[in-house]
PDB file of N, CA and C in Angstrom:
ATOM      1  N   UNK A   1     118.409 143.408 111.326  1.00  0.00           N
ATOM      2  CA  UNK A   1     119.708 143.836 111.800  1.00  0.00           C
ATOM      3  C   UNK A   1     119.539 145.186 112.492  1.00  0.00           C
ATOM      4  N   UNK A   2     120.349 145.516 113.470  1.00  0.00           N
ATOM      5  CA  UNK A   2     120.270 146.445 114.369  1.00  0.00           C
ATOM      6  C   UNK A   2     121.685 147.282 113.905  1.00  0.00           C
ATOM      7  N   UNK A   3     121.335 149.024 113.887  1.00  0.00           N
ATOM      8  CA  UNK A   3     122.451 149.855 113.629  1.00  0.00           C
ATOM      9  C   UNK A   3     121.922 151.006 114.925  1.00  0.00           C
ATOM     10  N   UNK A   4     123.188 151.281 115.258  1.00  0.00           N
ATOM     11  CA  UNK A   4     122.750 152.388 116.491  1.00  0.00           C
ATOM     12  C   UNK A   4     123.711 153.520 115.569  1.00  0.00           C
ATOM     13  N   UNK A   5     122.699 154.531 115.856  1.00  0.00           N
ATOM     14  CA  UNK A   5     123.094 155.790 115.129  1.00  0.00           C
ATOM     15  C   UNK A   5     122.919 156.731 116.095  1.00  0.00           C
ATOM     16  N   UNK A   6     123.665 157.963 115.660  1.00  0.00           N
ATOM     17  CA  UNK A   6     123.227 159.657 116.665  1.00  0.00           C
ATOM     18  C   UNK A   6     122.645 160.416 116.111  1.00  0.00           C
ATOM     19  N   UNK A   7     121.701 161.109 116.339  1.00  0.00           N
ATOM     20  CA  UNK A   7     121.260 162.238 115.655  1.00  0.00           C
ATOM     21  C   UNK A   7     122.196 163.866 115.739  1.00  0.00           C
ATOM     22  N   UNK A   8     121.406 164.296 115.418  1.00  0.00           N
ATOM     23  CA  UNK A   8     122.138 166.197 115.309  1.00  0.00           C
ATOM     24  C   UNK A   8     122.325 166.542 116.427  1.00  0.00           C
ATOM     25  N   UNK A   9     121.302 165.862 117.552  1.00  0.00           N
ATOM     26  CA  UNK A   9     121.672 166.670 118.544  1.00  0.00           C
ATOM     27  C   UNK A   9     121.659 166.059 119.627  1.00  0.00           C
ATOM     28  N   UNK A  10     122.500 164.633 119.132  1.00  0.00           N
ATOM     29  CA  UNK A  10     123.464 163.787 119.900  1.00  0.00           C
ATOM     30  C   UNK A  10     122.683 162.549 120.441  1.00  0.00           C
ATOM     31  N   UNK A  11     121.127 162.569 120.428  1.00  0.00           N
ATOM     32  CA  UNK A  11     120.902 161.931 120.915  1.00  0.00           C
ATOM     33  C   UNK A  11     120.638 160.387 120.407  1.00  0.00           C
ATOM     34  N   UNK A  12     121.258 159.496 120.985  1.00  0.00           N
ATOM     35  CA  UNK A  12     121.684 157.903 120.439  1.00  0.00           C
ATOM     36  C   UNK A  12     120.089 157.275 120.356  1.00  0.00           C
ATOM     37  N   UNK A  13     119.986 156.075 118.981  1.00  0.00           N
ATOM     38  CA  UNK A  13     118.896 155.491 118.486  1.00  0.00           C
ATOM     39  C   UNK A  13     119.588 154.199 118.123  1.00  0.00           C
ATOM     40  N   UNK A  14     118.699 153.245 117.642  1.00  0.00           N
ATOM     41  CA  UNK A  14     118.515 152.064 117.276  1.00  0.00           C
ATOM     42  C   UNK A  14     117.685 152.025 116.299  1.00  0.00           C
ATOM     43  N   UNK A  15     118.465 151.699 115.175  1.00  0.00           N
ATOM     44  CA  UNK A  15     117.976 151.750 113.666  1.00  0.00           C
ATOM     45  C   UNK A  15     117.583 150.656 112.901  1.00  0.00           C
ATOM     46  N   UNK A  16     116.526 149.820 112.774  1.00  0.00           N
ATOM     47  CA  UNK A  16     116.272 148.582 112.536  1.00  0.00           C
ATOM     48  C   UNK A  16     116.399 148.192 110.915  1.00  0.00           C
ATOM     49  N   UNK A  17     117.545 147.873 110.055  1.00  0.00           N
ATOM     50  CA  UNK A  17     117.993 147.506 109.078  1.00  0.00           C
ATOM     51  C   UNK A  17     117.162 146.447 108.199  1.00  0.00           C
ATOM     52  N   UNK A  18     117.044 146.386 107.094  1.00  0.00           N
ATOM     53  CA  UNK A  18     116.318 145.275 106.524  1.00  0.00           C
ATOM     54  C   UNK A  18     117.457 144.892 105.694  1.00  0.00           C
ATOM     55  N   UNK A  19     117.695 143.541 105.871  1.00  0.00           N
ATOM     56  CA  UNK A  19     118.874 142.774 105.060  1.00  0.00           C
ATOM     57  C   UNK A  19     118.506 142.069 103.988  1.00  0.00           C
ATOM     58  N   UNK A  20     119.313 142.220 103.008  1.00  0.00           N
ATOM     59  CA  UNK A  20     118.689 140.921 102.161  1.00  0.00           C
ATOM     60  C   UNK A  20     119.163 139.564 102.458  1.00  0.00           C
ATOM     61  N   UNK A  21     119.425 139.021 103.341  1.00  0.00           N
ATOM     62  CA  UNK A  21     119.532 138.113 104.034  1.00  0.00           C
ATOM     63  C   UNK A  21     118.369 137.090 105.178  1.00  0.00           C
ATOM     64  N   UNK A  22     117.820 139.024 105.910  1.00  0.00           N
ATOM     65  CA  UNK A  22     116.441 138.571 106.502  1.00  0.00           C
ATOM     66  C   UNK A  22     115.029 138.666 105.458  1.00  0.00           C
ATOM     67  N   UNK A  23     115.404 139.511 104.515  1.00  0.00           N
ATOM     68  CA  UNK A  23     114.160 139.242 103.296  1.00  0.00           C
ATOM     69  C   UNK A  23     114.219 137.575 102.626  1.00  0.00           C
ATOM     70  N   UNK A  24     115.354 137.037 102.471  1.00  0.00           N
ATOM     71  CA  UNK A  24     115.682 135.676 101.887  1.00  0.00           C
ATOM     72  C   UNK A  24     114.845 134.868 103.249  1.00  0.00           C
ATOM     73  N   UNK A  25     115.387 134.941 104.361  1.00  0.00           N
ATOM     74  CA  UNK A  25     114.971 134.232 104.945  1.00  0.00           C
ATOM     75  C   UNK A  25     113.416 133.952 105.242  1.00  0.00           C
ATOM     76  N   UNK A  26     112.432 135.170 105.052  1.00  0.00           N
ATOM     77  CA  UNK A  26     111.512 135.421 105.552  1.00  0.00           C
ATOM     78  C   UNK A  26     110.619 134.756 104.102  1.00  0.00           C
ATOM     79  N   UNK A  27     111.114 134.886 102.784  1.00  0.00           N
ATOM     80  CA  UNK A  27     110.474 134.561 102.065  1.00  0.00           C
ATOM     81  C   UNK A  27     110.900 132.798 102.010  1.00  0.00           C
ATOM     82  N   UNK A  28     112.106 131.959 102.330  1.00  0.00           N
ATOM     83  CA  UNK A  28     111.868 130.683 102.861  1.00  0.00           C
ATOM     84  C   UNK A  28     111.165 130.266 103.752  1.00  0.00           C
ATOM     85  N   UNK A  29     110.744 131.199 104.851  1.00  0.00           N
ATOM     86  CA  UNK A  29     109.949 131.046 105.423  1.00  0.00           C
ATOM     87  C   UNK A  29     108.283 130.612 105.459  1.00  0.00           C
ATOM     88  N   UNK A  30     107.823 131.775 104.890  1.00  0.00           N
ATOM     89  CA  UNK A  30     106.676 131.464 104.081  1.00  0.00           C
ATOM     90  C   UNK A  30     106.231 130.475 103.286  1.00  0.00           C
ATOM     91  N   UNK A  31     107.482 130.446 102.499  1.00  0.00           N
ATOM     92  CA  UNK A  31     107.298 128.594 101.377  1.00  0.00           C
ATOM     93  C   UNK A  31     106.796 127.799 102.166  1.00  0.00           C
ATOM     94  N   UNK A  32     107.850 128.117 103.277  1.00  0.00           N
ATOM     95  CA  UNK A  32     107.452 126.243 103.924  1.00  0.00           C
ATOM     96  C   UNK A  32     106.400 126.685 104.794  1.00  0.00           C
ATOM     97  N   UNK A  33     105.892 127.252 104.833  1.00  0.00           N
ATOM     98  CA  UNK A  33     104.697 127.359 106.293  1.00  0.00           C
ATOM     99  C   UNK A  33     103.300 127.022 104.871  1.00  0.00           C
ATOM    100  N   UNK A  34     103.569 127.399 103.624  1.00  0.00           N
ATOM    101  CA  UNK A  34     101.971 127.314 102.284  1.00  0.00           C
ATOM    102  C   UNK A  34     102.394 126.059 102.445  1.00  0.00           C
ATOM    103  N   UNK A  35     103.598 125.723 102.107  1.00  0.00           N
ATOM    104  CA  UNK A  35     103.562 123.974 101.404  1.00  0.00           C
ATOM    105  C   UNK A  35     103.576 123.164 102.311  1.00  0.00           C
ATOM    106  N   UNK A  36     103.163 123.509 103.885  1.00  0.00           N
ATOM    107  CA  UNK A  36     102.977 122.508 104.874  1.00  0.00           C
ATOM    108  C   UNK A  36     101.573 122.797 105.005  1.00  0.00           C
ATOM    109  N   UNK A  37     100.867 124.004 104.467  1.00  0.00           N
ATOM    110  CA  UNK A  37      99.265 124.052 104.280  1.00  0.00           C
ATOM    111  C   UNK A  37      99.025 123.231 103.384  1.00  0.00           C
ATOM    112  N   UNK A  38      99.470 123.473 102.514  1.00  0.00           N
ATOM    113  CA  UNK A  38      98.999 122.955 100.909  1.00  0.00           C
ATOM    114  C   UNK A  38      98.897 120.879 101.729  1.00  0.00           C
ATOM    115  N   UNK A  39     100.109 120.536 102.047  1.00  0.00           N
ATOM    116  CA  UNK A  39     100.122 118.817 101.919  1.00  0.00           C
ATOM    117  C   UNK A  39      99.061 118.424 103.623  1.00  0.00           C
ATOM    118  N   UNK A  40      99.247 119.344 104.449  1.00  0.00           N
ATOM    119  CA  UNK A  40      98.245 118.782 105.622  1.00  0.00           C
ATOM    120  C   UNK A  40      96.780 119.270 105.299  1.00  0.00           C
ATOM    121  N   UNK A  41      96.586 119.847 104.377  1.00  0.00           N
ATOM    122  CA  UNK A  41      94.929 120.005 103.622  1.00  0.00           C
ATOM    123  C   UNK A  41      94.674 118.942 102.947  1.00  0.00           C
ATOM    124  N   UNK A  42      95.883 118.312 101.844  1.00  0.00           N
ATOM    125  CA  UNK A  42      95.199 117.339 100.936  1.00  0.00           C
ATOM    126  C   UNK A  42      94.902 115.914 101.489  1.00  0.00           C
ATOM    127  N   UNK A  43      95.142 115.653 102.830  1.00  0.00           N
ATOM    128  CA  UNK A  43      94.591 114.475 103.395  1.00  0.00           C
ATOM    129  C   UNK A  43      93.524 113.857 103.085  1.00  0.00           C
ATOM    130  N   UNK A  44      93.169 112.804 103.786  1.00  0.00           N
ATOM    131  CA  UNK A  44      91.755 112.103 103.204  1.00  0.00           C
ATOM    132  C   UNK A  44      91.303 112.588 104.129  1.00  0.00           C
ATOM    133  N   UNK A  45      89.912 112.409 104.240  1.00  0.00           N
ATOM    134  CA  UNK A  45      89.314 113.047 105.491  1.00  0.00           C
ATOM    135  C   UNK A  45      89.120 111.718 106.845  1.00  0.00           C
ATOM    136  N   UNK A  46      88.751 111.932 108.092  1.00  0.00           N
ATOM    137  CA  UNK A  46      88.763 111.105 109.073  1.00  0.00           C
ATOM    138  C   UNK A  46      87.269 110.425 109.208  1.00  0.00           C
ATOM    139  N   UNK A  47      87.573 109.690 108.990  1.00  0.00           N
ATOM    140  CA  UNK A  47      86.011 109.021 109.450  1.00  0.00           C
ATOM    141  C   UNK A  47      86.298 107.516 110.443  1.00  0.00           C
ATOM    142  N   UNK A  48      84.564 108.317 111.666  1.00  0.00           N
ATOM    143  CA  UNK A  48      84.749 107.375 112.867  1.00  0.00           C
ATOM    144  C   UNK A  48      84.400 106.094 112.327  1.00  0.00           C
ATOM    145  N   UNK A  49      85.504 104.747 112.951  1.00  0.00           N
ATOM    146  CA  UNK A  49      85.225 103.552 112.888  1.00  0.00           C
ATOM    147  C   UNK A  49      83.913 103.123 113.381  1.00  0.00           C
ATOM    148  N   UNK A  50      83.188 102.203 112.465  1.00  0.00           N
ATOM    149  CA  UNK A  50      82.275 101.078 113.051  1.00  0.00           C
ATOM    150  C   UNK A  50      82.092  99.702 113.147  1.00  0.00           C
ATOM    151  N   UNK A  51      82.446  99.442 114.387  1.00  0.00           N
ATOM    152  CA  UNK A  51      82.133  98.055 114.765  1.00  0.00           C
ATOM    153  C   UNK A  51      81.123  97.438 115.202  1.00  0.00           C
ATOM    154  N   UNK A  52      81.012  95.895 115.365  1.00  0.00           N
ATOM    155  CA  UNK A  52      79.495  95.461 115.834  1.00  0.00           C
ATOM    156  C   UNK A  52      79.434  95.635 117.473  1.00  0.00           C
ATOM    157  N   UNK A  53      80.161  95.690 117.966  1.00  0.00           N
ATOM    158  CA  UNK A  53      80.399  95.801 119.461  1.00  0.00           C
ATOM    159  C   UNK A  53      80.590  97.018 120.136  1.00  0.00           C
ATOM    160  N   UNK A  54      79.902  97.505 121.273  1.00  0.00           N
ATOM    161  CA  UNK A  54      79.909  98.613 122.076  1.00  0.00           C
ATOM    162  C   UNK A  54      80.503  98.101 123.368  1.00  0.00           C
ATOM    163  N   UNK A  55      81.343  99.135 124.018  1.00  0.00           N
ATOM    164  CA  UNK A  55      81.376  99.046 125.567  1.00  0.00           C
ATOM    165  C   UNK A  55      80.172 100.203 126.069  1.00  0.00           C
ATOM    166  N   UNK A  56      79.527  99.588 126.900  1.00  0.00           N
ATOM    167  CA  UNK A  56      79.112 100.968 127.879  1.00  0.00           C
ATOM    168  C   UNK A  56      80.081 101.111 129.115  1.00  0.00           C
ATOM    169  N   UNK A  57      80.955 101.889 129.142  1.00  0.00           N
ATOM    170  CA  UNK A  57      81.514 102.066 130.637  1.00  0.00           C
ATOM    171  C   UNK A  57      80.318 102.811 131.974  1.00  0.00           C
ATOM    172  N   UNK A  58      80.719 102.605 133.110  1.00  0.00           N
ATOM    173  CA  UNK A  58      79.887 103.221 133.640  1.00  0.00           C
ATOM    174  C   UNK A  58      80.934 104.177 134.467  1.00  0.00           C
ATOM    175  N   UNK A  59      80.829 105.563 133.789  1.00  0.00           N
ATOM    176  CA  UNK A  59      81.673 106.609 134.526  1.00  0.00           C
ATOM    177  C   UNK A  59      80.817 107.788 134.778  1.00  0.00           C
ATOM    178  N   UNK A  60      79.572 107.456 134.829  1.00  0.00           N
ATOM    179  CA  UNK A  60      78.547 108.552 135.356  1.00  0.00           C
ATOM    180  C   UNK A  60      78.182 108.758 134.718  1.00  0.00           C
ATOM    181  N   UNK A  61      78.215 109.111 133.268  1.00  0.00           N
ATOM    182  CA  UNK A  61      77.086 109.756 131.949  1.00  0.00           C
ATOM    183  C   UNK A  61      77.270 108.270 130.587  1.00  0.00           C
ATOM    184  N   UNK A  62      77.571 107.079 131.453  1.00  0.00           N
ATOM    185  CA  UNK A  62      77.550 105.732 130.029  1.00  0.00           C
ATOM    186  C   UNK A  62      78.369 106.572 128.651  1.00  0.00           C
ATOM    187  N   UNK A  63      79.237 106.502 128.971  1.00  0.00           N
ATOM    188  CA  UNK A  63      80.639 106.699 128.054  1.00  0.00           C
ATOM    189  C   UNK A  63      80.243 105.800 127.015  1.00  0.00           C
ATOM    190  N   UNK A  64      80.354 105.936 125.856  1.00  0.00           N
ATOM    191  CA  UNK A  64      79.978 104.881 125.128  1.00  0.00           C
ATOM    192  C   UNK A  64      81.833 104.579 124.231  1.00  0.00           C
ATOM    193  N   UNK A  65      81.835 103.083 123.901  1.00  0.00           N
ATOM    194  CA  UNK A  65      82.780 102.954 123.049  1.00  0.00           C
ATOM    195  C   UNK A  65      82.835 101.996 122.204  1.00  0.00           C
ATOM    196  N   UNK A  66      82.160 102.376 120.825  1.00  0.00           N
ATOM    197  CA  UNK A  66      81.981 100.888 119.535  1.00  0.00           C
ATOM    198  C   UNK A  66      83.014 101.025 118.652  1.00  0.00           C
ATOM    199  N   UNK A  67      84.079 100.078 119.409  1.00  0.00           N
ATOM    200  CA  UNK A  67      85.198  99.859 118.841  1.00  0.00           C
ATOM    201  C   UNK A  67      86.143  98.484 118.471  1.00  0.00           C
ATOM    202  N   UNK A  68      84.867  97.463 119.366  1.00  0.00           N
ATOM    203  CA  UNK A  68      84.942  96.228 119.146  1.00  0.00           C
ATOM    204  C   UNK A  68      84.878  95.013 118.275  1.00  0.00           C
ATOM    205  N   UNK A  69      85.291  94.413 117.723  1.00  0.00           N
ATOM    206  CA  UNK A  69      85.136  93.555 116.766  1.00  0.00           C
ATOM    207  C   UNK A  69      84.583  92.175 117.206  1.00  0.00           C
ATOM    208  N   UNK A  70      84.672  92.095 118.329  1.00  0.00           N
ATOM    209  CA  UNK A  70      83.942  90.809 119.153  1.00  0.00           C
ATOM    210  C   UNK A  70      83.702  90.959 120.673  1.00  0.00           C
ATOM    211  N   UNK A  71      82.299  90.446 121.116  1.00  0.00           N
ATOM    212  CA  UNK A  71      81.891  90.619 122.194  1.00  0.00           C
ATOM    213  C   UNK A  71      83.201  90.260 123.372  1.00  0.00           C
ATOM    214  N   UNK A  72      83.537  89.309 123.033  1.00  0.00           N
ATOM    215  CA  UNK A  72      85.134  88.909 123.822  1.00  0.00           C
ATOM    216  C   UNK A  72      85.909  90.219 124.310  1.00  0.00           C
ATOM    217  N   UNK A  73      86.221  90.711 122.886  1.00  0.00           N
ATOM    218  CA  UNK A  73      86.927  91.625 123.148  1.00  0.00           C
ATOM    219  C   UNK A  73      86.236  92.853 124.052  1.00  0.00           C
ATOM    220  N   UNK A  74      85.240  93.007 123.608  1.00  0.00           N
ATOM    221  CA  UNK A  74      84.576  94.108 124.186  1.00  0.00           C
ATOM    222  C   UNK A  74      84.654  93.683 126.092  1.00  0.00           C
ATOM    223  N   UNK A  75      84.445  92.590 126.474  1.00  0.00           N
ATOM    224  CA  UNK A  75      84.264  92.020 127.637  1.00  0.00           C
ATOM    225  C   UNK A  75      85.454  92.447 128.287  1.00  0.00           C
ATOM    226  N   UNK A  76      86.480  91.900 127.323  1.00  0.00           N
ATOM    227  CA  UNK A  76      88.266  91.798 128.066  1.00  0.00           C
ATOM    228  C   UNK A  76      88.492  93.903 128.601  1.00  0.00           C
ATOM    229  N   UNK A  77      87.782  94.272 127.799  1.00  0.00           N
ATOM    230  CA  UNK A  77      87.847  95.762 128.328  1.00  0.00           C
ATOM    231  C   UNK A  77      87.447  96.084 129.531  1.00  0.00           C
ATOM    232  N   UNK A  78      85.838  95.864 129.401  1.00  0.00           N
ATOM    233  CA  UNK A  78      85.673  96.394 130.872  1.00  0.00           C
ATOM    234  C   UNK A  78      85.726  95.662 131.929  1.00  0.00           C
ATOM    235  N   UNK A  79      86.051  94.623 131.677  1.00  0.00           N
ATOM    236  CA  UNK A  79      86.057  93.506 132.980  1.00  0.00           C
ATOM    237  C   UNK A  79      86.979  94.190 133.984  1.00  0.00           C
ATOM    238  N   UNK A  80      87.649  94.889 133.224  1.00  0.00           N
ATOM    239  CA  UNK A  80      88.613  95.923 135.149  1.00  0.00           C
ATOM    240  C   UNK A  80      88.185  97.211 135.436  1.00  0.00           C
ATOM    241  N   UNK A  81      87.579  97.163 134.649  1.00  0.00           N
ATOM    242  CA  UNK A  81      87.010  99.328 134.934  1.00  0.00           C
ATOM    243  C   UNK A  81      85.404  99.515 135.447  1.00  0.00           C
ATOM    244  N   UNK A  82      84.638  98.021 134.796  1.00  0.00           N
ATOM    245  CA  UNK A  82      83.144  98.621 134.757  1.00  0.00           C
ATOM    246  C   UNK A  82      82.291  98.914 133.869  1.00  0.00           C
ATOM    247  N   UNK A  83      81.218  97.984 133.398  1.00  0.00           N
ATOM    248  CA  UNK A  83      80.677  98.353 132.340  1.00  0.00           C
ATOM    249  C   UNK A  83      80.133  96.882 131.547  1.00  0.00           C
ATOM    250  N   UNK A  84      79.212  97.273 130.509  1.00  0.00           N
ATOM    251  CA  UNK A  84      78.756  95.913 129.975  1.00  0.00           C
ATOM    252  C   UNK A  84      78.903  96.170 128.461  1.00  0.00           C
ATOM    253  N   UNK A  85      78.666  95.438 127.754  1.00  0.00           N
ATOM    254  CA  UNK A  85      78.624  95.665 126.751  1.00  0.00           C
ATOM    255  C   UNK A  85      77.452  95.225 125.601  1.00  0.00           C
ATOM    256  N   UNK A  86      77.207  95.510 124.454  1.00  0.00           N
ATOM    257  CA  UNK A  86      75.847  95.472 123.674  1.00  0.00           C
ATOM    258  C   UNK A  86      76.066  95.626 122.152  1.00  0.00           C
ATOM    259  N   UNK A  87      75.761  94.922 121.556  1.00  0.00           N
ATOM    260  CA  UNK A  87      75.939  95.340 119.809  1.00  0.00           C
ATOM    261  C   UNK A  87      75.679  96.860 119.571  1.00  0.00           C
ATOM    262  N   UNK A  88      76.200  97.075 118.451  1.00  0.00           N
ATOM    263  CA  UNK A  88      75.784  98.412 117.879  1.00  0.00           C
ATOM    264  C   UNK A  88      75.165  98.302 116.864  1.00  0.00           C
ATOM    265  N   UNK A  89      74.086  99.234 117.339  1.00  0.00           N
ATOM    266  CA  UNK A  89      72.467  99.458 116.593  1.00  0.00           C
ATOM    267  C   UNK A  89      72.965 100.015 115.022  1.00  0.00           C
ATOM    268  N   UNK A  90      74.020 100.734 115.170  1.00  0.00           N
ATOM    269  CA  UNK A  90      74.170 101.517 114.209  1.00  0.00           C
ATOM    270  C   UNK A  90      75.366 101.078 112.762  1.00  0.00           C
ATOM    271  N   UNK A  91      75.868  99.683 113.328  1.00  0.00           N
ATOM    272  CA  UNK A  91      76.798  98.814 112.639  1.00  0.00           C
ATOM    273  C   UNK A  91      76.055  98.325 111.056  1.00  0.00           C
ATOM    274  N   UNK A  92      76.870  98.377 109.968  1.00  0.00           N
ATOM    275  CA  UNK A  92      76.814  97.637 109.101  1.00  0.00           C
ATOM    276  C   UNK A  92      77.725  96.993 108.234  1.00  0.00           C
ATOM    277  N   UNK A  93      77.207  95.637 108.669  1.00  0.00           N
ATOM    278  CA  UNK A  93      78.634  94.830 108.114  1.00  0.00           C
ATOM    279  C   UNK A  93      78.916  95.312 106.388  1.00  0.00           C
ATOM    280  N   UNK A  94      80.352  95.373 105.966  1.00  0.00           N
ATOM    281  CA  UNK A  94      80.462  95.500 104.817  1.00  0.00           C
ATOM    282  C   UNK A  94      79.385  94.264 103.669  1.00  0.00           C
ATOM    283  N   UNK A  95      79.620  94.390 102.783  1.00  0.00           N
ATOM    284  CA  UNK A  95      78.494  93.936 101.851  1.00  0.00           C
ATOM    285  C   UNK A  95      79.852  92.968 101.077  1.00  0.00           C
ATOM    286  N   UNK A  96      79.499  91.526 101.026  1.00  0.00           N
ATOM    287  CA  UNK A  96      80.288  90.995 100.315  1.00  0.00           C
ATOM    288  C   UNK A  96      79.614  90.072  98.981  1.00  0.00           C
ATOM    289  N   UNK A  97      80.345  90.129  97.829  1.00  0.00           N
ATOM    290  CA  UNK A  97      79.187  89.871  96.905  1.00  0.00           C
ATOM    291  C   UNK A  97      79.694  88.246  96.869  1.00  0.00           C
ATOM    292  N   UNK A  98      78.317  87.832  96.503  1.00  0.00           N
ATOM    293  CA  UNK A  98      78.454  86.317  96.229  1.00  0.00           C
ATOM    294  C   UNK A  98      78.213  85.947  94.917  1.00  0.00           C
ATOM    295  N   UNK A  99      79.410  84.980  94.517  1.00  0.00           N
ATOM    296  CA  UNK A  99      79.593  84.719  93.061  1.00  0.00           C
ATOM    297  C   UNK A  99      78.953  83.095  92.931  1.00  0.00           C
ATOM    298  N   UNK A 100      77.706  82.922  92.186  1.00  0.00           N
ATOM    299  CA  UNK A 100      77.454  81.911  91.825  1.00  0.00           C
ATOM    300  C   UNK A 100      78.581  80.779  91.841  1.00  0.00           C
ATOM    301  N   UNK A 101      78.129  79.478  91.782  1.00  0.00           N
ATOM    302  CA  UNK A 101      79.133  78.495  91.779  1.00  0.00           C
ATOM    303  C   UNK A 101      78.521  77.910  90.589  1.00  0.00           C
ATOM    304  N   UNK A 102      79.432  77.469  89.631  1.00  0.00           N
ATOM    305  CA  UNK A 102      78.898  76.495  88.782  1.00  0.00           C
ATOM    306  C   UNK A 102      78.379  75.111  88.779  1.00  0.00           C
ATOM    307  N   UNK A 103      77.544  74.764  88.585  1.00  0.00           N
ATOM    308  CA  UNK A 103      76.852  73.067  88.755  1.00  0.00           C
ATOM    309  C   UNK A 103      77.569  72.307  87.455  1.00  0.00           C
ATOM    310  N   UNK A 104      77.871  71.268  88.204  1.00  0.00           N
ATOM    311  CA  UNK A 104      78.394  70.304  87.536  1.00  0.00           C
ATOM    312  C   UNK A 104      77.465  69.715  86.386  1.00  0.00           C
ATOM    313  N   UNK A 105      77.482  69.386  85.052  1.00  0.00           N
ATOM    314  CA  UNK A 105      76.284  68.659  84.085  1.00  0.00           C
ATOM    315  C   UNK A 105      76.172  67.283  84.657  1.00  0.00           C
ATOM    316  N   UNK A 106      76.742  66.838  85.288  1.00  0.00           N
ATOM    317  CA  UNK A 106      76.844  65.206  85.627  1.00  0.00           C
ATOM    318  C   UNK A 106      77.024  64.038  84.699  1.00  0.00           C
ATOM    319  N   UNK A 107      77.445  64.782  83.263  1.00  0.00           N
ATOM    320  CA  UNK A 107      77.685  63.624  82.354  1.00  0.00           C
ATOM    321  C   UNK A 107      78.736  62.925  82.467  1.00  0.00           C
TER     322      UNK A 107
END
């Protein structure tokens, strides 16, 4: 808050007030600026997708993009821009466990 005052020897100032109004505000303030730290910290963290399929675009330095789930798809991409496409070296399919089957006794 702003107060304009005179001094002794007349000459006019601008006196910058502290309200408890702008102390209230300033300390709502703060809350919400920690507790929007606090919940955009506890995220999971980002991790890059892997698929079996790469595009190489060709935009001068082979852009790479393994984001494909099937050569199809990978195709339907660059078929208008440029580019081929190739498995990724670096793919591993999830691991799925296999549960015995039971054999019949045949009696």
């Amino acid at each position: 808050m702003q107060k304009f005052c005179r001094t002794e020897t007349g000459l006019r100032i601008w006196i910058f007030v502290k309200t408890a109004a702008g102390s209230l505000t300033m300390r709502i303030l703060v809350f919400v600026l920690a507790l929007f730290v606090a919940i955009a910290g506890n995220g999971t963290r980002a991790e890059a997708q892997n698929y079996p399929w790469c595009a190489v675009l060709n935009m001068g330095d082979a852009a790479y993009n393994c984001g494909f789930v099937s050569r199809e798809q990978c195709m339907a991409t660059v078929s208008g821009i440029g580019g081929s496409c190739e498995p990724n070296t670096q793919y591993h399919a999830p691991s799925t466990a296999v549960h015995p089957v039971p054999r019949s006794s045949g009696h």
